[in-house]
N, C-alpha and C. Protein backbone atom coordinates (compact mmCIF):
# COMPACT_ATOMS: atom_id res chain seq x y z
N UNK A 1 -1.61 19.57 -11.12
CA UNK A 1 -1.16 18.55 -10.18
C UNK A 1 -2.36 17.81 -9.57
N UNK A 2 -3.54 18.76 -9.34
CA UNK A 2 -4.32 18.03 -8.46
C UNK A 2 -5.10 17.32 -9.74
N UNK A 3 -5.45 17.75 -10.99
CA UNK A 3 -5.91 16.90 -11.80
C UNK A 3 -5.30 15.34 -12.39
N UNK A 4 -4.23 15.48 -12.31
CA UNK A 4 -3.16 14.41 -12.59
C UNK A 4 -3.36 13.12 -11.46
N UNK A 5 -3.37 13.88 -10.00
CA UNK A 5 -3.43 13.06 -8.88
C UNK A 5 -4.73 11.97 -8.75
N UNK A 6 -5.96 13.24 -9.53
CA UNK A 6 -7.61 12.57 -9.73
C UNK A 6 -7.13 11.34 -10.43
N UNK A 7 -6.59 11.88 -11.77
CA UNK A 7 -6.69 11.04 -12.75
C UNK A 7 -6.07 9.35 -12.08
N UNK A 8 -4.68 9.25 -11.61
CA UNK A 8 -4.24 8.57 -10.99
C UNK A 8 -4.73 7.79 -9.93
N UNK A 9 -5.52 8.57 -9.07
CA UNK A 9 -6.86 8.21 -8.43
C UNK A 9 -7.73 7.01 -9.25
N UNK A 10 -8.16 7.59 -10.04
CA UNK A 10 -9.24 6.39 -10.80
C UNK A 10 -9.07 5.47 -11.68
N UNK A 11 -7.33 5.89 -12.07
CA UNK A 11 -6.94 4.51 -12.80
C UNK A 11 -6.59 3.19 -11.48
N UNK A 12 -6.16 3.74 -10.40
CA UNK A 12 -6.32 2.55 -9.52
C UNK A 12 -7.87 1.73 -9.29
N UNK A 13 -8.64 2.89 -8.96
CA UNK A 13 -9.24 2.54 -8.62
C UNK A 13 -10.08 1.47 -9.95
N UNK A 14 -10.07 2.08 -11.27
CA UNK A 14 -10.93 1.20 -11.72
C UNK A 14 -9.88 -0.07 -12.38
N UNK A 15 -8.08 -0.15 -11.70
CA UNK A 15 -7.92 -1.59 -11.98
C UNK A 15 -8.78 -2.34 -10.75
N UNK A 16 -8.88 -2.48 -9.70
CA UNK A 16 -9.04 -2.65 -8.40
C UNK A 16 -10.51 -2.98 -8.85
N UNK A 17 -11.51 -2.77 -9.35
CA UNK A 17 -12.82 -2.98 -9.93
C UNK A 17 -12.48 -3.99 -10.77
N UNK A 18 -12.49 -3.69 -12.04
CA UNK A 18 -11.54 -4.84 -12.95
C UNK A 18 -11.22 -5.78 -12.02
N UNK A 19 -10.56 -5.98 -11.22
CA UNK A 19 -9.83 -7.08 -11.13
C UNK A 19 -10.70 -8.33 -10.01
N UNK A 20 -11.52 -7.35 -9.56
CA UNK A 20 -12.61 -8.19 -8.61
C UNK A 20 -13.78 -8.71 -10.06
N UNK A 21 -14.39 -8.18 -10.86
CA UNK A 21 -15.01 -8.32 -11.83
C UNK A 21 -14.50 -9.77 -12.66
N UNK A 22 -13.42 -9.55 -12.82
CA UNK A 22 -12.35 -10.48 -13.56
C UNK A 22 -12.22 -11.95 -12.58
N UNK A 23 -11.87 -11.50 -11.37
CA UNK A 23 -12.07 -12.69 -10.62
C UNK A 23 -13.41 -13.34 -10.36
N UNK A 24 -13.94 -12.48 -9.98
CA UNK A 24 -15.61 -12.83 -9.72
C UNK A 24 -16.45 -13.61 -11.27
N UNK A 25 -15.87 -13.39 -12.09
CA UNK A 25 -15.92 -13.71 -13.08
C UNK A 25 -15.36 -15.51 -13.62
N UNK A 26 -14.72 -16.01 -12.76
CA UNK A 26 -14.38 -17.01 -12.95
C UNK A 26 -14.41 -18.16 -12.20
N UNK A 27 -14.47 -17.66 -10.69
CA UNK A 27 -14.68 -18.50 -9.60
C UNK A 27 -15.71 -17.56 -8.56
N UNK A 28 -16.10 -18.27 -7.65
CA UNK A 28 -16.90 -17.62 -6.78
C UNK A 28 -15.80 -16.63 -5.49
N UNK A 29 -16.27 -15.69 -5.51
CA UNK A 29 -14.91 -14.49 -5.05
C UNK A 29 -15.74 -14.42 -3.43
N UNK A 30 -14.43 -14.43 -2.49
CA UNK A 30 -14.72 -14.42 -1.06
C UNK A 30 -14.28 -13.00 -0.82
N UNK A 31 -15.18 -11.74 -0.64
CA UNK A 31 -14.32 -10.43 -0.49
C UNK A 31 -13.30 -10.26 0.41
N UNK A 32 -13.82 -10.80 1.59
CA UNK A 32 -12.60 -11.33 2.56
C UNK A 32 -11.23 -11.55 2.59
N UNK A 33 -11.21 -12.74 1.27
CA UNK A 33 -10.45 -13.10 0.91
C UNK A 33 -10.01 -12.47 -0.03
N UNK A 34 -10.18 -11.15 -1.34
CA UNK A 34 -9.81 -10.80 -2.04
C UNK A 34 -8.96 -9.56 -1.41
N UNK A 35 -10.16 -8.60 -0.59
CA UNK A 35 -9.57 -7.44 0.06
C UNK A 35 -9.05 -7.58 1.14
N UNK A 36 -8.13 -8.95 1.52
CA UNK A 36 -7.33 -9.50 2.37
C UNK A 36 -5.48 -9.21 2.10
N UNK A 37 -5.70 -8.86 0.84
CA UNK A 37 -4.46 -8.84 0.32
C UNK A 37 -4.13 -7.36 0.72
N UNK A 38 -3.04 -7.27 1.43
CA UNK A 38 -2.26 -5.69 1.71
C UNK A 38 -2.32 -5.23 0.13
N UNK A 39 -1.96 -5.39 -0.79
CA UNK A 39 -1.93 -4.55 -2.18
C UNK A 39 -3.31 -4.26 -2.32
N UNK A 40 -4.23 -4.60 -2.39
CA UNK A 40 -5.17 -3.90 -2.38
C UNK A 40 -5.87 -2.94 -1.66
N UNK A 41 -5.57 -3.27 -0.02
CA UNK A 41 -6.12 -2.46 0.89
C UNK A 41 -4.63 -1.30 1.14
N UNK A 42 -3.83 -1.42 0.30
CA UNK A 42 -2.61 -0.26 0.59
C UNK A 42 -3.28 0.11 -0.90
N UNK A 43 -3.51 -0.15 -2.06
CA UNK A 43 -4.01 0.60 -3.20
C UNK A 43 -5.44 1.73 -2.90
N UNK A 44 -6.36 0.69 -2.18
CA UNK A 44 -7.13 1.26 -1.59
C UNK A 44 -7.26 2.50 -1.09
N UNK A 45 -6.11 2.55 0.41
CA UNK A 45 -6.02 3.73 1.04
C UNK A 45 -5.10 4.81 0.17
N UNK A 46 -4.63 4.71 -0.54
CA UNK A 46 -3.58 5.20 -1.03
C UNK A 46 -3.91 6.03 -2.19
N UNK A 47 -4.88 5.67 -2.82
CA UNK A 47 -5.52 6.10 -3.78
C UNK A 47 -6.77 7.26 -3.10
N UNK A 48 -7.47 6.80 -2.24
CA UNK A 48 -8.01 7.72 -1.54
C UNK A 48 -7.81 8.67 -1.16
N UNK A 49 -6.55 8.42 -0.27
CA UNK A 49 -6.11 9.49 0.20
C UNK A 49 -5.47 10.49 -0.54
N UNK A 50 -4.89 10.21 -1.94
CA UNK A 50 -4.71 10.75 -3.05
C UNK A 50 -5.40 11.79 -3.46
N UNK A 51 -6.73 11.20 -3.68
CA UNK A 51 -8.16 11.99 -4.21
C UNK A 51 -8.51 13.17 -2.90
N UNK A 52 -8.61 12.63 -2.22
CA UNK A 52 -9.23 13.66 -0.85
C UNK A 52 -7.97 15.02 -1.08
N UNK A 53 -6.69 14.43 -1.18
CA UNK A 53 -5.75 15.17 -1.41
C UNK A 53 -5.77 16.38 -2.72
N UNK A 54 -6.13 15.78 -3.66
CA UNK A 54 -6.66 16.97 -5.03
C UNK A 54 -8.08 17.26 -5.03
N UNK A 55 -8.75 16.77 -4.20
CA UNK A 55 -10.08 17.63 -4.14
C UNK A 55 -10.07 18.66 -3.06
N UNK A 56 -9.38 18.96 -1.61
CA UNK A 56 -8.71 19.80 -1.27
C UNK A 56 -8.00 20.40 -2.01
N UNK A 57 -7.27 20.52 -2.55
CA UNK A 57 -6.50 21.29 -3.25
C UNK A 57 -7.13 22.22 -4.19
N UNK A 58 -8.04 21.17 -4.91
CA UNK A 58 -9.02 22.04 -6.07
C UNK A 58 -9.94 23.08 -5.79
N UNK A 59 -10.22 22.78 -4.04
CA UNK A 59 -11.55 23.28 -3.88
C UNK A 59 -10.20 24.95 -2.95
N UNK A 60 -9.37 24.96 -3.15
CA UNK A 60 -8.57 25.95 -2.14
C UNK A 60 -8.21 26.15 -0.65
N UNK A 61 -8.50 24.72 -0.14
CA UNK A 61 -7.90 24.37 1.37
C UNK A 61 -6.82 23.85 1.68
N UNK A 62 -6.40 24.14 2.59
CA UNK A 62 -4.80 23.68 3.25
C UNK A 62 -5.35 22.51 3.62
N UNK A 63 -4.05 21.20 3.09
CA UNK A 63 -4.03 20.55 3.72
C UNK A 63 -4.11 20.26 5.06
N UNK A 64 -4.77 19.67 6.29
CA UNK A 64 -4.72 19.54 7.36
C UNK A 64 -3.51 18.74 7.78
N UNK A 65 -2.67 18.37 9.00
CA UNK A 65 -1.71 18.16 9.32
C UNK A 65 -1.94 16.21 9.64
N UNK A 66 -3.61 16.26 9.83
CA UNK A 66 -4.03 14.70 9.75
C UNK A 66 -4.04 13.84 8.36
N UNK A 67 -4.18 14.63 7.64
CA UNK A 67 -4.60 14.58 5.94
C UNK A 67 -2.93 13.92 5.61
N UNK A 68 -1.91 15.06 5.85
CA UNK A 68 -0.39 15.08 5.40
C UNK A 68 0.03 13.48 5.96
N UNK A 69 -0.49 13.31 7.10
CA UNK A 69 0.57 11.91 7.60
C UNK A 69 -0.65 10.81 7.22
N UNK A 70 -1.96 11.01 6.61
CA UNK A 70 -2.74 9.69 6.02
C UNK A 70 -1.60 9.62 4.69
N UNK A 71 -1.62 10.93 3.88
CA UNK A 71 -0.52 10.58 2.98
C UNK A 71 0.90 9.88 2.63
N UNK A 72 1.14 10.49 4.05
CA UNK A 72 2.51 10.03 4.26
C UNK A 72 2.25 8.23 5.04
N UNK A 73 1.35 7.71 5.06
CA UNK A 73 1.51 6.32 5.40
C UNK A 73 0.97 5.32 3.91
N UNK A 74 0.24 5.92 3.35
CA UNK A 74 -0.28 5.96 2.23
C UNK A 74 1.23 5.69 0.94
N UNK A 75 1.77 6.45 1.15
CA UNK A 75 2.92 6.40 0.81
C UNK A 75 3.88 5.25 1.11
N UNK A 76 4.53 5.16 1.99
CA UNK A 76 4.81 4.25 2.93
C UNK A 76 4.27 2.93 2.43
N UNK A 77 2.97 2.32 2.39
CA UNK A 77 2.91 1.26 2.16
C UNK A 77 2.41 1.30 0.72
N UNK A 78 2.14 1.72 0.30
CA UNK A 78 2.13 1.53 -1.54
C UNK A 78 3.77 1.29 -2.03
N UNK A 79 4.77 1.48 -1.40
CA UNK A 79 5.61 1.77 -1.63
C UNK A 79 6.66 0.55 -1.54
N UNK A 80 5.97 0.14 -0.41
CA UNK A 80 6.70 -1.30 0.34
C UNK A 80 5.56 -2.16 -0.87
N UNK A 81 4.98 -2.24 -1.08
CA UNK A 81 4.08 -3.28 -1.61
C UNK A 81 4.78 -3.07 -3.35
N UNK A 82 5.07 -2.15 -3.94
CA UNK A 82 5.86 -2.03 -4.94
C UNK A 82 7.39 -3.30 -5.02
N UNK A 83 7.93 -2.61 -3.48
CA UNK A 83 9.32 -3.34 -3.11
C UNK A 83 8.91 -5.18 -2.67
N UNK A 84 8.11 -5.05 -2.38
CA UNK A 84 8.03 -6.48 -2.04
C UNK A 84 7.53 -7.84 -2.99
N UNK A 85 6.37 -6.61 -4.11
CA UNK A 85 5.62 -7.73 -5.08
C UNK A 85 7.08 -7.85 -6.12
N UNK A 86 7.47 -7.20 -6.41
CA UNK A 86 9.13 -7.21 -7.42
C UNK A 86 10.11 -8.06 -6.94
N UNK A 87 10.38 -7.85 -5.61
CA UNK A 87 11.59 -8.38 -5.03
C UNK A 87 11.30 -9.81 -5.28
N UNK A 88 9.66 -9.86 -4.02
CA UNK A 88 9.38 -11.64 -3.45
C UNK A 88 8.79 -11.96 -4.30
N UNK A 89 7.35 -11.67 -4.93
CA UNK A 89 6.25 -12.33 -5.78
C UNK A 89 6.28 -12.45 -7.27
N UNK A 90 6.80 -11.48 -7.90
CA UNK A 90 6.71 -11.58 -9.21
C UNK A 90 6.97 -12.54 -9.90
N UNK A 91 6.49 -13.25 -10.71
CA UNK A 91 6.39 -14.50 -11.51
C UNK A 91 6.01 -15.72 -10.47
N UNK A 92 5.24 -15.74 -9.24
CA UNK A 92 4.77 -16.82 -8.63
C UNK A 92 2.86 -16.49 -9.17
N UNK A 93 2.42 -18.04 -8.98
CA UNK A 93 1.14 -18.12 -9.13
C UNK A 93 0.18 -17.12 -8.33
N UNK A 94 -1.25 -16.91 -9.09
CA UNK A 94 -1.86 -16.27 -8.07
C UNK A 94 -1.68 -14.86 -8.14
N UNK A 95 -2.51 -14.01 -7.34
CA UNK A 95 -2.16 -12.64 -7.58
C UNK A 95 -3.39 -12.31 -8.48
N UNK A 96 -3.03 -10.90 -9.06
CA UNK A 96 -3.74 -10.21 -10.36
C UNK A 96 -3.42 -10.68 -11.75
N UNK A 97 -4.41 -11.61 -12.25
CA UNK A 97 -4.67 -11.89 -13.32
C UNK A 97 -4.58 -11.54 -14.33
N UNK A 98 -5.45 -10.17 -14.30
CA UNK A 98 -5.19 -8.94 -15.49
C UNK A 98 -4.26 -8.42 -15.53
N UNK A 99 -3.03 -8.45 -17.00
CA UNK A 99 -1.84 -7.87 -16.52
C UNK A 99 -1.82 -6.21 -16.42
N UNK A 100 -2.74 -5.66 -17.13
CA UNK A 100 -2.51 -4.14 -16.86
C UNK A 100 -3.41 -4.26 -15.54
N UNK A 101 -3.96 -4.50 -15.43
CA UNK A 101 -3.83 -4.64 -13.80
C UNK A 101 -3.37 -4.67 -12.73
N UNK A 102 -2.53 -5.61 -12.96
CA UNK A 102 -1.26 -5.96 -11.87
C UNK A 102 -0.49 -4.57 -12.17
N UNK A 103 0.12 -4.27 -13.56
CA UNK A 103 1.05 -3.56 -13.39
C UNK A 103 0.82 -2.10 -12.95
N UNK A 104 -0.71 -1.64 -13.04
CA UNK A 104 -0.90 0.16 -12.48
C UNK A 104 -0.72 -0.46 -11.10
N UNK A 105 -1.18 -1.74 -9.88
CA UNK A 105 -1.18 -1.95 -8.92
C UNK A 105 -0.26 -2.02 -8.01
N UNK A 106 0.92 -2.54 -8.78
CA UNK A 106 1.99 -3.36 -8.25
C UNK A 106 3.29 -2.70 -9.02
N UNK A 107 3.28 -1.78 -9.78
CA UNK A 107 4.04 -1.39 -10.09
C UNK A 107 4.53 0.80 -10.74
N UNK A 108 3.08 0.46 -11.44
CA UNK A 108 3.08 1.85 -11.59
C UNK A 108 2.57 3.03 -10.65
N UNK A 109 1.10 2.58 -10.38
CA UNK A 109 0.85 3.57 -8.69
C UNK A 109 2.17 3.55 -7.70
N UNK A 110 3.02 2.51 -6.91
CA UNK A 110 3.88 2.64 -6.91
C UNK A 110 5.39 3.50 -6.69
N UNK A 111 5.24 3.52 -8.22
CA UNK A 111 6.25 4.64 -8.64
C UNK A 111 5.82 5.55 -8.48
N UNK A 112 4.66 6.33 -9.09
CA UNK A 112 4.04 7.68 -9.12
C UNK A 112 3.96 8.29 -7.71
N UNK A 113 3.31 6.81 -6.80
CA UNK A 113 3.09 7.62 -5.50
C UNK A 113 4.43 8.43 -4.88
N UNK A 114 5.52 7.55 -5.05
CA UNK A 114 7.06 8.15 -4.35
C UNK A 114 7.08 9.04 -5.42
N UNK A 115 6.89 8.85 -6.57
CA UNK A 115 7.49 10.23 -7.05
C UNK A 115 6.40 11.31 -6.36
N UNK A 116 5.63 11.35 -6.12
CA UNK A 116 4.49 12.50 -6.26
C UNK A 116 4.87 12.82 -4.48
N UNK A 117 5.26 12.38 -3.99
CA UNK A 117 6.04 12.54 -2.45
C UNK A 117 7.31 13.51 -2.61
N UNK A 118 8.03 12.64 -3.42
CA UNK A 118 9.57 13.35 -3.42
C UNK A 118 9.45 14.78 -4.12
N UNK A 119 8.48 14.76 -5.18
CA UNK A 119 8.99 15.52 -5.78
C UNK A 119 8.41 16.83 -5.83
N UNK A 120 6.38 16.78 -5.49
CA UNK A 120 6.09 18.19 -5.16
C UNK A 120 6.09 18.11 -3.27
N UNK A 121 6.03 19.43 -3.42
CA UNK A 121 6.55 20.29 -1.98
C UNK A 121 5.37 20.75 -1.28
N UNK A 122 3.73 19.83 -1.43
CA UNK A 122 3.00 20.64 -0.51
C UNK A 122 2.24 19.96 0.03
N UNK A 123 3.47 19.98 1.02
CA UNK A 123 3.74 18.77 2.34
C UNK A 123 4.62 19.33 3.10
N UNK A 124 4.36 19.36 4.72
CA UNK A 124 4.99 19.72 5.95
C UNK A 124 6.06 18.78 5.94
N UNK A 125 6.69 19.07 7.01
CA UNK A 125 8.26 18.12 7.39
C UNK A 125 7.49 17.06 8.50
N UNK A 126 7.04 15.83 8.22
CA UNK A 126 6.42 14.87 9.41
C UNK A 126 7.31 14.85 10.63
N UNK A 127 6.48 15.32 11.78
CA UNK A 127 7.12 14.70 12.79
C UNK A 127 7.61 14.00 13.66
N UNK A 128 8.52 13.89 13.68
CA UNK A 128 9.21 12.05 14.29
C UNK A 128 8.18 11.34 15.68
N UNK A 129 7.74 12.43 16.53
CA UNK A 129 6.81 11.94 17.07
C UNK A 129 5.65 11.38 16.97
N UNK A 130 5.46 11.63 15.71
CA UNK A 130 4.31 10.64 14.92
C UNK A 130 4.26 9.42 14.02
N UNK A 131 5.58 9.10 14.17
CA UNK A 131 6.19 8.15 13.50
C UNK A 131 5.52 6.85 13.47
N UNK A 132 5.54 6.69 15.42
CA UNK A 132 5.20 5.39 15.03
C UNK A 132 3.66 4.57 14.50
N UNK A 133 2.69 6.03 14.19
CA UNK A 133 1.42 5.83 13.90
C UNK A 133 1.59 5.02 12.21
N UNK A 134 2.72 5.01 11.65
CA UNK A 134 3.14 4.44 10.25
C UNK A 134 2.96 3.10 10.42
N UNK A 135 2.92 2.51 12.21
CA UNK A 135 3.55 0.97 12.11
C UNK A 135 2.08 0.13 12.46
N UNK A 136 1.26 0.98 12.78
CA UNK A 136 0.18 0.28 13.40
C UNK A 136 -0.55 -0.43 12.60
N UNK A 137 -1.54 0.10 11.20
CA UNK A 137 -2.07 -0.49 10.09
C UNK A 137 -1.53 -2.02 9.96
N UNK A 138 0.02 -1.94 9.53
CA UNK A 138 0.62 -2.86 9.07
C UNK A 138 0.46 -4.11 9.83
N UNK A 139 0.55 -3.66 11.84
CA UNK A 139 0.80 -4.72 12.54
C UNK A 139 -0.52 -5.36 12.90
N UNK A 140 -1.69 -4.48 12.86
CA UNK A 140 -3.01 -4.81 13.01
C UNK A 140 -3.31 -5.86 11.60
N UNK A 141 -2.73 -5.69 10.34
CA UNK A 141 -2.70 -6.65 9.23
C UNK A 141 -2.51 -7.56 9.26
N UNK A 142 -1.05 -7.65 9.98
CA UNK A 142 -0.09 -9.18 9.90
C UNK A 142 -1.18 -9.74 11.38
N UNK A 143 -1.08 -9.50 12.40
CA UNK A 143 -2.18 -9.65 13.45
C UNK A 143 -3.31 -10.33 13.18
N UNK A 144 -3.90 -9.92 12.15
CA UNK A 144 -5.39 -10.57 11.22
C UNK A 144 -4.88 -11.77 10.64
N UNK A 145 -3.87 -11.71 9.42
CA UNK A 145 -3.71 -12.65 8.92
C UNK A 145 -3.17 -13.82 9.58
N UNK A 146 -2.61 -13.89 10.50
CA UNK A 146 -1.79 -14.57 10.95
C UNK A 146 -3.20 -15.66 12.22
N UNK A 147 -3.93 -14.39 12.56
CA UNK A 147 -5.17 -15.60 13.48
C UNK A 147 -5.61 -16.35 12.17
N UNK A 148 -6.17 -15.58 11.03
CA UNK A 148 -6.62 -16.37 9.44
C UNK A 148 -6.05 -17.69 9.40
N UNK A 149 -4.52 -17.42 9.01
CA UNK A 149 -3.67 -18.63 8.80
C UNK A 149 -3.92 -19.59 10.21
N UNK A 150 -4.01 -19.63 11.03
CA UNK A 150 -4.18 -20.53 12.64
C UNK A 150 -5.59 -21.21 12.56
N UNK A 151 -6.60 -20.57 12.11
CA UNK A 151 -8.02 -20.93 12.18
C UNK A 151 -8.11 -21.49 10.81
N UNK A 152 -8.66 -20.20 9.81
CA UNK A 152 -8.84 -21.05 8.51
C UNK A 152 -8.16 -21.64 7.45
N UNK A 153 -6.84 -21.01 7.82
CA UNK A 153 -5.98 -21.68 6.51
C UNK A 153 -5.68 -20.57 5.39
N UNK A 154 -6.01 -19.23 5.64
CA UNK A 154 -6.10 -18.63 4.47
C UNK A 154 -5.17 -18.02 4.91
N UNK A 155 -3.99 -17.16 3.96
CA UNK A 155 -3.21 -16.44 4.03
C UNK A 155 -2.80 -16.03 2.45
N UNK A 156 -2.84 -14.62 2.75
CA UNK A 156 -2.54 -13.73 1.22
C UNK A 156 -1.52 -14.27 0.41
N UNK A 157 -0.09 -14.09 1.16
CA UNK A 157 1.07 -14.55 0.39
C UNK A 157 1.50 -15.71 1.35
N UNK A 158 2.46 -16.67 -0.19
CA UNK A 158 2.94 -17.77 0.51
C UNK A 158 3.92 -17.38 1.76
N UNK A 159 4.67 -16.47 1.42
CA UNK A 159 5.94 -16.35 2.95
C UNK A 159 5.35 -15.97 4.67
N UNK A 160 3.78 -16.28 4.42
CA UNK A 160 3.09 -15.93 5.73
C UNK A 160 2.64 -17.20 5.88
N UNK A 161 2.53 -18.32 4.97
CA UNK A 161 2.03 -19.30 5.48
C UNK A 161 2.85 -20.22 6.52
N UNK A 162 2.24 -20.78 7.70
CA UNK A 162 2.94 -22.36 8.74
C UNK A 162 3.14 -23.32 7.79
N UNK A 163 2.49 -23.41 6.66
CA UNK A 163 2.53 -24.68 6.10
C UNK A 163 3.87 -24.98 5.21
N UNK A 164 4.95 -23.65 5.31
CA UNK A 164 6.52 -23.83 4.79
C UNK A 164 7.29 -24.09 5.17
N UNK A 165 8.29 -24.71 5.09
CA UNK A 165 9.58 -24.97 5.68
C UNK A 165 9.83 -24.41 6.58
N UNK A 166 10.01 -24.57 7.77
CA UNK A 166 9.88 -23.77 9.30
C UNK A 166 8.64 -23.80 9.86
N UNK A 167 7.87 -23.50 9.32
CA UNK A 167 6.27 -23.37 10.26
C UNK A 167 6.65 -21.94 10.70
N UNK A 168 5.70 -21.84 11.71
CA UNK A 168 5.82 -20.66 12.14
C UNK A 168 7.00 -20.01 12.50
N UNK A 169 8.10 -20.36 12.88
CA UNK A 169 8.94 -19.73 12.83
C UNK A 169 10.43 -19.26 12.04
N UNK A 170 9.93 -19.57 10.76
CA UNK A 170 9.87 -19.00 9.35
C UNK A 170 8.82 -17.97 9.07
N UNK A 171 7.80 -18.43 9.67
CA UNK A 171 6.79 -16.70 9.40
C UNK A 171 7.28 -15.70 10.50
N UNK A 172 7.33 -16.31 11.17
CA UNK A 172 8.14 -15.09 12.60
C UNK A 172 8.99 -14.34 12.09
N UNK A 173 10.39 -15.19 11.08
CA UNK A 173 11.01 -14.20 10.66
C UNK A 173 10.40 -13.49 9.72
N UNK A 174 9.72 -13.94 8.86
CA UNK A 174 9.13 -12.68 7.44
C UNK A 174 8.33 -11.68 8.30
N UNK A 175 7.63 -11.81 9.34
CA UNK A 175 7.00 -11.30 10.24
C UNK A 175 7.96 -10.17 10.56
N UNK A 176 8.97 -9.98 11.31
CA UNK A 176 9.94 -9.10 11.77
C UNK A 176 10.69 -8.53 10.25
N UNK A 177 11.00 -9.28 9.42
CA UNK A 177 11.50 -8.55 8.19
C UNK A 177 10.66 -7.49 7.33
N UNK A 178 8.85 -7.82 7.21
CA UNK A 178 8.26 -7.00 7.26
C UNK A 178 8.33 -5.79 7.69
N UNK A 179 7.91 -6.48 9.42
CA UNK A 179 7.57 -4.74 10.40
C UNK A 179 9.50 -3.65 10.13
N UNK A 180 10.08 -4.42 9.87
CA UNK A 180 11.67 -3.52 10.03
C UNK A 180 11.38 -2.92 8.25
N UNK A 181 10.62 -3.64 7.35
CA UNK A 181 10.63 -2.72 6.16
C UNK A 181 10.15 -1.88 6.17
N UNK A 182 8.26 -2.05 6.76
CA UNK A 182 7.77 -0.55 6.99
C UNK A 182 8.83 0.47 7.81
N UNK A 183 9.27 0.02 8.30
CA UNK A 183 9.83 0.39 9.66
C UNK A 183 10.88 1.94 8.56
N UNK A 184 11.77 0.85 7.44
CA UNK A 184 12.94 1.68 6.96
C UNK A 184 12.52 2.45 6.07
N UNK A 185 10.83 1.53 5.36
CA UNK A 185 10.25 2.58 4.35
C UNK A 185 9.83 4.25 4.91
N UNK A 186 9.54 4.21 6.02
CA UNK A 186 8.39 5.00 6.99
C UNK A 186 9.23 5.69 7.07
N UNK A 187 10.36 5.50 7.62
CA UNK A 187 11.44 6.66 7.51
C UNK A 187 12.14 7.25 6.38
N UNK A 188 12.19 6.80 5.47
CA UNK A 188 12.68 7.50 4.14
C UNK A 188 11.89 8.01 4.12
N UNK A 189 10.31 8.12 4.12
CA UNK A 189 9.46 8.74 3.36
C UNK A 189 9.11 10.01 4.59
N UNK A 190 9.28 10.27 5.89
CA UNK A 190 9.46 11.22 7.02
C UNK A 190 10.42 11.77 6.72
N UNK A 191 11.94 11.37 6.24
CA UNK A 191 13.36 12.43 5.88
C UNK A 191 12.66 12.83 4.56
N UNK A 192 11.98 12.60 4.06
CA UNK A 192 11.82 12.94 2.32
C UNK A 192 11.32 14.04 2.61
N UNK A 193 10.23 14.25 3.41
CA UNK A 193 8.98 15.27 4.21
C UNK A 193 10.10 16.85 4.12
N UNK A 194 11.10 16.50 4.44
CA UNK A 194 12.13 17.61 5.09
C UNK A 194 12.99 18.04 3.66
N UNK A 195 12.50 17.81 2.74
CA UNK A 195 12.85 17.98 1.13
C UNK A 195 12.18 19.15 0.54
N UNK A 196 12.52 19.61 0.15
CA UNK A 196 11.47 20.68 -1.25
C UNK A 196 12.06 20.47 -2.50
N UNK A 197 11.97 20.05 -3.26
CA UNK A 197 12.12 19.40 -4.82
C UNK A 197 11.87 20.76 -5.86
N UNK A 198 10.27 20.74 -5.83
CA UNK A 198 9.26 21.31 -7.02
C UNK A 198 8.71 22.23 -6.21
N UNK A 199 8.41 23.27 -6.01
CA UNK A 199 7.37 24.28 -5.54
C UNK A 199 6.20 24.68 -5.79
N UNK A 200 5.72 23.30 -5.79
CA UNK A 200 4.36 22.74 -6.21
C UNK A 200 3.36 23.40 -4.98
């Protein structure tokens, strides 16, 4: 398990290389602007926290109870970023270039991560009192992007931009439809916590 998790580990990580390489490769790349995008900085953490996760494991330590809920947010938004690039983005311009790229990013990490949640068992039951530490990342994100979009004009995805039909308050709503997704993801993935599947 914990070798599988490595492995999974570094296929993100080296699309996530690739894909800055690939860009950087064609136009002049603003990191800012690249590692601006939630899919990457949720691939990012997510993948990390992955690895830290099977190198504990390998080396014969208990998970710590700080470790379990980096996972469990880790989760959480790899998860929403799965649900959202499918639902909202897929087949719009822009994005990851490289298609096996896109797809370990945006689609297969993803999957693996919820499965690798649901299905092994060595993971505590999260506690609801820690819940709302799931919402903060996200709101400190939209928070960033949103001064971005006001000052420079830059914004990751189109449904955050003023410059659409509504202005800002068309982003207000994607804004609140967001925070209520983490919101419903965060909690599936806290009731999941209270599961034993595999006796991994």
């Amino acid at each position: 398990m914990a070798i599988l998790r490595l492995a999974v580990a570094a296929g993100v990580a080296t699309a996530i290389v690739e894909t800055f390489f690939d860009t950087a490769s064609r136009a002049t790349i603003n990191p800012f602007n690249f590692f601006g995008f939630f899919t990457m900085q949720s691939n990012i953490f997510a993948g990390a926290v992955m690895a830290v996760v099977a190198v504990t494991v390998l080396v014969g330590r208990k998970q710590s109870k700080n470790l379990e809920l980096a996972r469990a947010c880790g989760t959480t938004y790899i998860a929403l970023v799965g649900i959202v690039y499918n639902t909202l983005l897929t087949g719009l311009e822009g994005g990851v270039s490289l298609e096996w790229a896109n797809w370990v990013l945006h689609v297969a990490f993803p999957i693996y991560a919820v499965l690798d949640w649901v299905l092994f068992s060595d993971r505590t039951a999260q506690p609801w009192k820690r819940f709302w530490l799931v919402l903060v990342y996200p709101i400190v994100w939209l928070i960033v992007v949103l001064a971005r979009g006001a000052t420079d004009g830059w914004v990751p995805y189109p449904f955050l931009s003023p410059a659409q039909d509504g202005g800002y308050a068309t982003v207000a709503i994607y804004c609140v439809v967001i925070a209520l997704g983490f919101a419903a993801v965060g909690a599936a993935v806290w009731a999941i916590s209270r599961v034993r599947l595999l006796k991994l």
